[in-house]
C-alpha atoms as a PDB file:
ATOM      1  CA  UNK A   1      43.687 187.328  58.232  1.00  0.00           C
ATOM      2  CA  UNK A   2      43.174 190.636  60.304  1.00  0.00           C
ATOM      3  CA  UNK A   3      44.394 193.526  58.746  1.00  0.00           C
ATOM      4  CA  UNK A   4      45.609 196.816  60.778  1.00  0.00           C
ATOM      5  CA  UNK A   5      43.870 200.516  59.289  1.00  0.00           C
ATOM      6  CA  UNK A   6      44.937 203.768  60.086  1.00  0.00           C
ATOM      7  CA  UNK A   7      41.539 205.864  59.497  1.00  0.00           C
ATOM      8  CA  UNK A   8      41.485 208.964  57.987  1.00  0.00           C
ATOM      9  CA  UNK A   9      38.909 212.037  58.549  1.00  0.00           C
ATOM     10  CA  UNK A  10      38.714 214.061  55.311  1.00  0.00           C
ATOM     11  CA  UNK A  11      38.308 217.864  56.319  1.00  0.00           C
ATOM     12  CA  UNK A  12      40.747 219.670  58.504  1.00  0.00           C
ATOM     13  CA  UNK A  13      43.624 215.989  57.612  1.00  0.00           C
ATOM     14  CA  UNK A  14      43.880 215.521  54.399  1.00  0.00           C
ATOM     15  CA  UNK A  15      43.236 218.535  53.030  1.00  0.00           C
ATOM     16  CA  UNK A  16      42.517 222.145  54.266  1.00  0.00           C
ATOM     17  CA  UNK A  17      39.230 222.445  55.720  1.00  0.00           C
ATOM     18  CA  UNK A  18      37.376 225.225  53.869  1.00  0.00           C
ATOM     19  CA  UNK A  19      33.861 224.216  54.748  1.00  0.00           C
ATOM     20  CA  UNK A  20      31.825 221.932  52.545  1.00  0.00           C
ATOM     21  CA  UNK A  21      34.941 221.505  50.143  1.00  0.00           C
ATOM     22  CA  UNK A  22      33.027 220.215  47.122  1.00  0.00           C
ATOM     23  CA  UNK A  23      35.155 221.342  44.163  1.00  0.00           C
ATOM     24  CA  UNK A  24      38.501 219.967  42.781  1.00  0.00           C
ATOM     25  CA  UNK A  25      39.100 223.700  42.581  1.00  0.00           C
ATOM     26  CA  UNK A  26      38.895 224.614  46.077  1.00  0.00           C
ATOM     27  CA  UNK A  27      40.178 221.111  46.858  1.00  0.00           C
ATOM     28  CA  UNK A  28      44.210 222.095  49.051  1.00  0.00           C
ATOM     29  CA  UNK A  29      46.300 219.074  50.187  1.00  0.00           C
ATOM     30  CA  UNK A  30      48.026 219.784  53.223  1.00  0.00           C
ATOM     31  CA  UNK A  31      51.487 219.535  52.770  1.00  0.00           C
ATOM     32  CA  UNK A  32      53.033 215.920  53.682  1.00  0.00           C
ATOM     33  CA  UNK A  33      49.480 214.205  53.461  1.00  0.00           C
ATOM     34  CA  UNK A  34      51.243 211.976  50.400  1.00  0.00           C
ATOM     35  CA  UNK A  35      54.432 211.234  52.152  1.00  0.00           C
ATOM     36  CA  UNK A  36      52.694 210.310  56.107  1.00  0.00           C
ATOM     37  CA  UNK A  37      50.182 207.974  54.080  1.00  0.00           C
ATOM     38  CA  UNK A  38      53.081 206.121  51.744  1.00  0.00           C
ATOM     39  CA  UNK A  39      54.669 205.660  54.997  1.00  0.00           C
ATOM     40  CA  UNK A  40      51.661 204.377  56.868  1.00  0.00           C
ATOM     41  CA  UNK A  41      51.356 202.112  53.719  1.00  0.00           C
ATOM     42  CA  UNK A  42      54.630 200.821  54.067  1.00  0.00           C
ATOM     43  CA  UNK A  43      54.276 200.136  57.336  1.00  0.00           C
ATOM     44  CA  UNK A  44      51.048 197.644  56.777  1.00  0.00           C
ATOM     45  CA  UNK A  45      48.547 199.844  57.368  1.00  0.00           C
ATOM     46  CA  UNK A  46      45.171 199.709  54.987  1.00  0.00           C
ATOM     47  CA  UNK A  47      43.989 203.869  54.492  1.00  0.00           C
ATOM     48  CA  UNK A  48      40.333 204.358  55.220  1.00  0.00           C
ATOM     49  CA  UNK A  49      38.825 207.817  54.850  1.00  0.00           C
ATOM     50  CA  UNK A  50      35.976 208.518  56.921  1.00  0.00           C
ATOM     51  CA  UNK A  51      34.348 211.740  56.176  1.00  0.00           C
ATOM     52  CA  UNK A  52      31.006 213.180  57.606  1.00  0.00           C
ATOM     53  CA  UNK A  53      29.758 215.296  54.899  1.00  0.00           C
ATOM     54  CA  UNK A  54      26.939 217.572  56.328  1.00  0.00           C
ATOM     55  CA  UNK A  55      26.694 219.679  52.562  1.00  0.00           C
ATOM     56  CA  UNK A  56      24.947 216.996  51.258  1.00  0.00           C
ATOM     57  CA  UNK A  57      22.391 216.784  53.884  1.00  0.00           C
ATOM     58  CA  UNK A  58      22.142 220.695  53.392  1.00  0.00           C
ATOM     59  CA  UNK A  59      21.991 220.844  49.489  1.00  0.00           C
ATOM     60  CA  UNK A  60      25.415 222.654  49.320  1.00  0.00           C
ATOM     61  CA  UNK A  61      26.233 219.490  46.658  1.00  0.00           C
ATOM     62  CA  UNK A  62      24.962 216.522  46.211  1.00  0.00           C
ATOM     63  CA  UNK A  63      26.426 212.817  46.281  1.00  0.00           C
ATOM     64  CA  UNK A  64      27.430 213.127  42.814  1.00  0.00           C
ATOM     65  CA  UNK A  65      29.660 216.088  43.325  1.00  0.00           C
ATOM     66  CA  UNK A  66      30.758 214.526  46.362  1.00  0.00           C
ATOM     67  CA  UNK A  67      31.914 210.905  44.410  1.00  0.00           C
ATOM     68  CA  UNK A  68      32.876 213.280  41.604  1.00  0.00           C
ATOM     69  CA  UNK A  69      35.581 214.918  44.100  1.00  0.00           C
ATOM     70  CA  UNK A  70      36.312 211.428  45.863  1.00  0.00           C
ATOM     71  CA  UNK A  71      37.845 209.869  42.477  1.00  0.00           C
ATOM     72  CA  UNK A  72      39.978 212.591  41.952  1.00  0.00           C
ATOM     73  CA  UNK A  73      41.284 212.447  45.659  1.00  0.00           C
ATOM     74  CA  UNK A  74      41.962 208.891  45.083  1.00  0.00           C
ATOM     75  CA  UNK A  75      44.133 209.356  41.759  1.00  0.00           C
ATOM     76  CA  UNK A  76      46.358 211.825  43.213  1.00  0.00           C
ATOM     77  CA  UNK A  77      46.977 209.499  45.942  1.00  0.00           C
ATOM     78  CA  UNK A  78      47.477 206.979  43.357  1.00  0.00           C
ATOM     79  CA  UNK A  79      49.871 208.783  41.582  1.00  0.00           C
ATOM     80  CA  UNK A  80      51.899 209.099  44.615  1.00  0.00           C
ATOM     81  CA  UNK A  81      51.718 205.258  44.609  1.00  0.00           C
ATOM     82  CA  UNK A  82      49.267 205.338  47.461  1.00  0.00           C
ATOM     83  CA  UNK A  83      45.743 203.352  47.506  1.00  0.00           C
ATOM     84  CA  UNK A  84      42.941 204.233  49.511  1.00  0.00           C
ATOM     85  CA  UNK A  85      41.525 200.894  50.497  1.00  0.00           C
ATOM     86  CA  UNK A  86      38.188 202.545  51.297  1.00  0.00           C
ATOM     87  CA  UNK A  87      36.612 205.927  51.420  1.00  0.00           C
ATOM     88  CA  UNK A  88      33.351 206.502  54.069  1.00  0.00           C
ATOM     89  CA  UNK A  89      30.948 209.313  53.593  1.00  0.00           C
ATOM     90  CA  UNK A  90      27.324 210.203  55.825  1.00  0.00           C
ATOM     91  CA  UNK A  91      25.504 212.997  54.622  1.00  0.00           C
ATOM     92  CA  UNK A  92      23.195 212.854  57.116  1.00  0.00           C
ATOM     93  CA  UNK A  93      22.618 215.908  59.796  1.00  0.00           C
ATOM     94  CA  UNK A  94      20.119 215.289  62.617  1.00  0.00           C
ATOM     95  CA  UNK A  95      19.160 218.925  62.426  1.00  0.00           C
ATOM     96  CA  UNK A  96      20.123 220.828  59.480  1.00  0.00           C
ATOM     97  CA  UNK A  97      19.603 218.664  56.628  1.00  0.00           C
ATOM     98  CA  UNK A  98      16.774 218.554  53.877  1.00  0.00           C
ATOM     99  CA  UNK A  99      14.452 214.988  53.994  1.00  0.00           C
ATOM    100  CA  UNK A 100      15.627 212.752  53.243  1.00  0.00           C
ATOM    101  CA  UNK A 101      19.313 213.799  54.843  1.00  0.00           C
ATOM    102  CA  UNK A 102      17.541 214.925  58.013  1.00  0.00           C
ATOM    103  CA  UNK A 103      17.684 212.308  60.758  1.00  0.00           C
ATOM    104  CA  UNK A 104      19.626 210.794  63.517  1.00  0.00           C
ATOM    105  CA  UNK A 105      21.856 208.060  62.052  1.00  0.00           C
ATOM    106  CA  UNK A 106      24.381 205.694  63.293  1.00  0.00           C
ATOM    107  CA  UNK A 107      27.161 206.544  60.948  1.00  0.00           C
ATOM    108  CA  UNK A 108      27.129 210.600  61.404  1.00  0.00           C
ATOM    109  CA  UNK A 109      30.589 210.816  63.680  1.00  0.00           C
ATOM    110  CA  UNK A 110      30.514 210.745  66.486  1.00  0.00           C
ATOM    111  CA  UNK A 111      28.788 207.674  66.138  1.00  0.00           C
ATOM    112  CA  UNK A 112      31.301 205.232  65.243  1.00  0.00           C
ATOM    113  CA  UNK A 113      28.858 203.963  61.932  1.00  0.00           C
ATOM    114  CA  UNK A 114      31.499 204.339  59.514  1.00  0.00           C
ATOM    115  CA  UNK A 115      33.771 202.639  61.301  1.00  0.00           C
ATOM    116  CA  UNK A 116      32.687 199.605  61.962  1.00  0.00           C
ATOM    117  CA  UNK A 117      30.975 199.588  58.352  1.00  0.00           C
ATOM    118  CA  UNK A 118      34.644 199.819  57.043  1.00  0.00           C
ATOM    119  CA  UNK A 119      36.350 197.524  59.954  1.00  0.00           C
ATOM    120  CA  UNK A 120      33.495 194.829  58.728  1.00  0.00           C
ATOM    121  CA  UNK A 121      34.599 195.174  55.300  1.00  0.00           C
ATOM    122  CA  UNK A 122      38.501 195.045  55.361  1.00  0.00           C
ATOM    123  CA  UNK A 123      38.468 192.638  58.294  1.00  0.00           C
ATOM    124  CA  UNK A 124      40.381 195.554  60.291  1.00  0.00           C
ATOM    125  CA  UNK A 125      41.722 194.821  63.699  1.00  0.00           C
ATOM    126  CA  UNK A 126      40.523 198.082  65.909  1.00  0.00           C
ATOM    127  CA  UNK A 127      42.836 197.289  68.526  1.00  0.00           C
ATOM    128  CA  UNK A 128      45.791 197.645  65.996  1.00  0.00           C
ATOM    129  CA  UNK A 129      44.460 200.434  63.917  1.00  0.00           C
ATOM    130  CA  UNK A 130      44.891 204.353  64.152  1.00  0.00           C
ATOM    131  CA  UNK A 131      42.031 207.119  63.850  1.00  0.00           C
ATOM    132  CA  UNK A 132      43.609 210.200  63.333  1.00  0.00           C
ATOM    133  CA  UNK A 133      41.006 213.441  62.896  1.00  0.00           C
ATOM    134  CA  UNK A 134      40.847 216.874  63.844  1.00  0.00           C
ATOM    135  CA  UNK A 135      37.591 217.062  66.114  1.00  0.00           C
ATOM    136  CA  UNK A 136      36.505 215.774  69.708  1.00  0.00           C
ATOM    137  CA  UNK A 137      33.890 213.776  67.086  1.00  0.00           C
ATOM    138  CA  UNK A 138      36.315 211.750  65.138  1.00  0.00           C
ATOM    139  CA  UNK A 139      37.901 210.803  68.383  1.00  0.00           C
ATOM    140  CA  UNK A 140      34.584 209.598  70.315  1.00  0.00           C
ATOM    141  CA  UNK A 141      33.676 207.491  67.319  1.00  0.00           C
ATOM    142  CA  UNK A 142      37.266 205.846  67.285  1.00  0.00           C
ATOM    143  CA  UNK A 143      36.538 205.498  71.154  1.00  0.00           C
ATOM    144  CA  UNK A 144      33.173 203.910  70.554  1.00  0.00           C
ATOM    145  CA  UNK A 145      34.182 201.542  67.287  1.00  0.00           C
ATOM    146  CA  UNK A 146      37.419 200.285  69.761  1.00  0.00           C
ATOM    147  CA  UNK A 147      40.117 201.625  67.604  1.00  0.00           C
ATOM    148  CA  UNK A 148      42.933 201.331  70.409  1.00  0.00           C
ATOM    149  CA  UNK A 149      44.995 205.007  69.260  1.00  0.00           C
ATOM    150  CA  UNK A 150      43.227 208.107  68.742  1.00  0.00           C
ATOM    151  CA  UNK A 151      45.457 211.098  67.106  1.00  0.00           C
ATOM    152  CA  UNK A 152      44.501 214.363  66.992  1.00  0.00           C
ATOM    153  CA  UNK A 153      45.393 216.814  64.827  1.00  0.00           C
ATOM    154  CA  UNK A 154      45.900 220.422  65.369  1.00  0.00           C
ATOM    155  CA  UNK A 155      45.514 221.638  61.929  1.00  0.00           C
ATOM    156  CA  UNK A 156      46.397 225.309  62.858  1.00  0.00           C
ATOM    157  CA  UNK A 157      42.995 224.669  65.501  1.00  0.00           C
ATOM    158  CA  UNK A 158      42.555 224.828  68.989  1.00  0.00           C
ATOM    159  CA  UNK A 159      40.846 222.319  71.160  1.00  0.00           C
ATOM    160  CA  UNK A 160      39.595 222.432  74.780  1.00  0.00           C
ATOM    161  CA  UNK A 161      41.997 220.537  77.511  1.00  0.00           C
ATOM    162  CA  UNK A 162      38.550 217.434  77.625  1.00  0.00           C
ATOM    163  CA  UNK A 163      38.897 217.425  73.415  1.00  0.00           C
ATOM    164  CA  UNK A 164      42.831 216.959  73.981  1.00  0.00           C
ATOM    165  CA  UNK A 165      42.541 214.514  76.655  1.00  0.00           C
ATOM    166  CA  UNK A 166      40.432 212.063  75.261  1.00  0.00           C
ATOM    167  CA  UNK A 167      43.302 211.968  72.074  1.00  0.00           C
ATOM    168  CA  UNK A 168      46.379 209.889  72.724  1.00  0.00           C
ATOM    169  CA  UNK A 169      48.500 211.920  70.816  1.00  0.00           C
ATOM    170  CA  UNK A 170      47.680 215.529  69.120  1.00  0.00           C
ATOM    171  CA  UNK A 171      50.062 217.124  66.583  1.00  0.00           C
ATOM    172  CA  UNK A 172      50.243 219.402  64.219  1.00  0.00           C
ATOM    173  CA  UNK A 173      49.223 217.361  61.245  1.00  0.00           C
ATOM    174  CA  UNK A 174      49.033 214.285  59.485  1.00  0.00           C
ATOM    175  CA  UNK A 175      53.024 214.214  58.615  1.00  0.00           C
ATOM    176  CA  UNK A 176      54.471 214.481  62.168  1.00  0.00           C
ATOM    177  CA  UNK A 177      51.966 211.911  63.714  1.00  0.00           C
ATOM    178  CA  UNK A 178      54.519 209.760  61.961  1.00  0.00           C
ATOM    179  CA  UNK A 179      57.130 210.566  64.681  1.00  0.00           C
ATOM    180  CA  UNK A 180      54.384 208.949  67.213  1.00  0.00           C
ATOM    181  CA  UNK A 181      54.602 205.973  68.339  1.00  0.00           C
ATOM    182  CA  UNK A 182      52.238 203.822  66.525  1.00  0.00           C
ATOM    183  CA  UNK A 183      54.655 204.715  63.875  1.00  0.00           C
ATOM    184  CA  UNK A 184      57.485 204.257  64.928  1.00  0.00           C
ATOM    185  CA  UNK A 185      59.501 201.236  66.715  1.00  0.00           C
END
């Protein structure tokens, strides 16, 4: 049996992109995160979270911290009655990253890596599932992994007009692309 995923990036969707967020501390849901993702839930949908997480690569925090941070991001979505069927890191950076983090990889978006390591996994039907992010890069690797609808979300960001057309949708966040289609019958 195929399952359906809407994919998740991390930075910028679920939570308020402060650059290499590391800490529970600094660590700021955006509002209706819990209630879009019960309803995706609802609706079928497995959650994957796939994340490119540069600071590693850099030595901002290590994959400790990073797992560390991860847990806790999966309780609170547990406590909202939420599971997050899989969670998707690469801390690789072709350019600015210490050895061993410093390389060209296959799962660094917008290589589509993650992905299909998660699609793989979950048995995930691309051409059912959602990728919602908030950069031209989450977008291409939905585009190259065949995930059939590519969101885009504004998160208080700007994009150029070729960033916005290669989306299907683009909103302001995570809670209104449930008035979008895939969502809604």
């Amino acid at each position: 049996m195929t399952h359906k995923a809407v994919f998740l990036d991390r930075d910028g969707v679920i939570n308020q992109d402060h650059a290499y967020v590391h800490k529970i501390e600094d660590f700021e849901f955006i509002d209706g995160v819990f209630e879009a993702c019960h309803q995706f839930q609802a609706l079928g949908y497995k959650l994957i979270v796939v994340t490119n997480q540069s600071g590693i690569g850099r030595g901002y925090y290590n994959e400790a911290q990073f797992a560390q941070l991860t847990e806790w991001m999966c309780q609170q979505f547990q406590a909202h009655g939420i599971t997050i069927d899989g969670v998707y890191f690469c801390p690789h950076h072709p350019h600015k990253a210490q050895p061993p983090y410093q390389r060209e990889c296959t799962c660094r978006k917008p290589n589509p890596g993650m992905l299909l390591e998660a699609i793989e996994a979950h048995n995930i039907d691309p051409k059912q599932s959602v990728m919602v992010g908030d950069k031209g890069s989450d977008i291409q690797a939905a585009l190259a992994a065949g995930v059939s609808t590519k969101i885009l979300v504004e998160s208080g960001q700007t994009f150029s007009e070729q960033v916005r057309d290669s989306a299907d949708y683009v909103c302001g966040s995570l809670y209104q692309a449930l008035d979008l289609p895939p969502f809604i019958s």
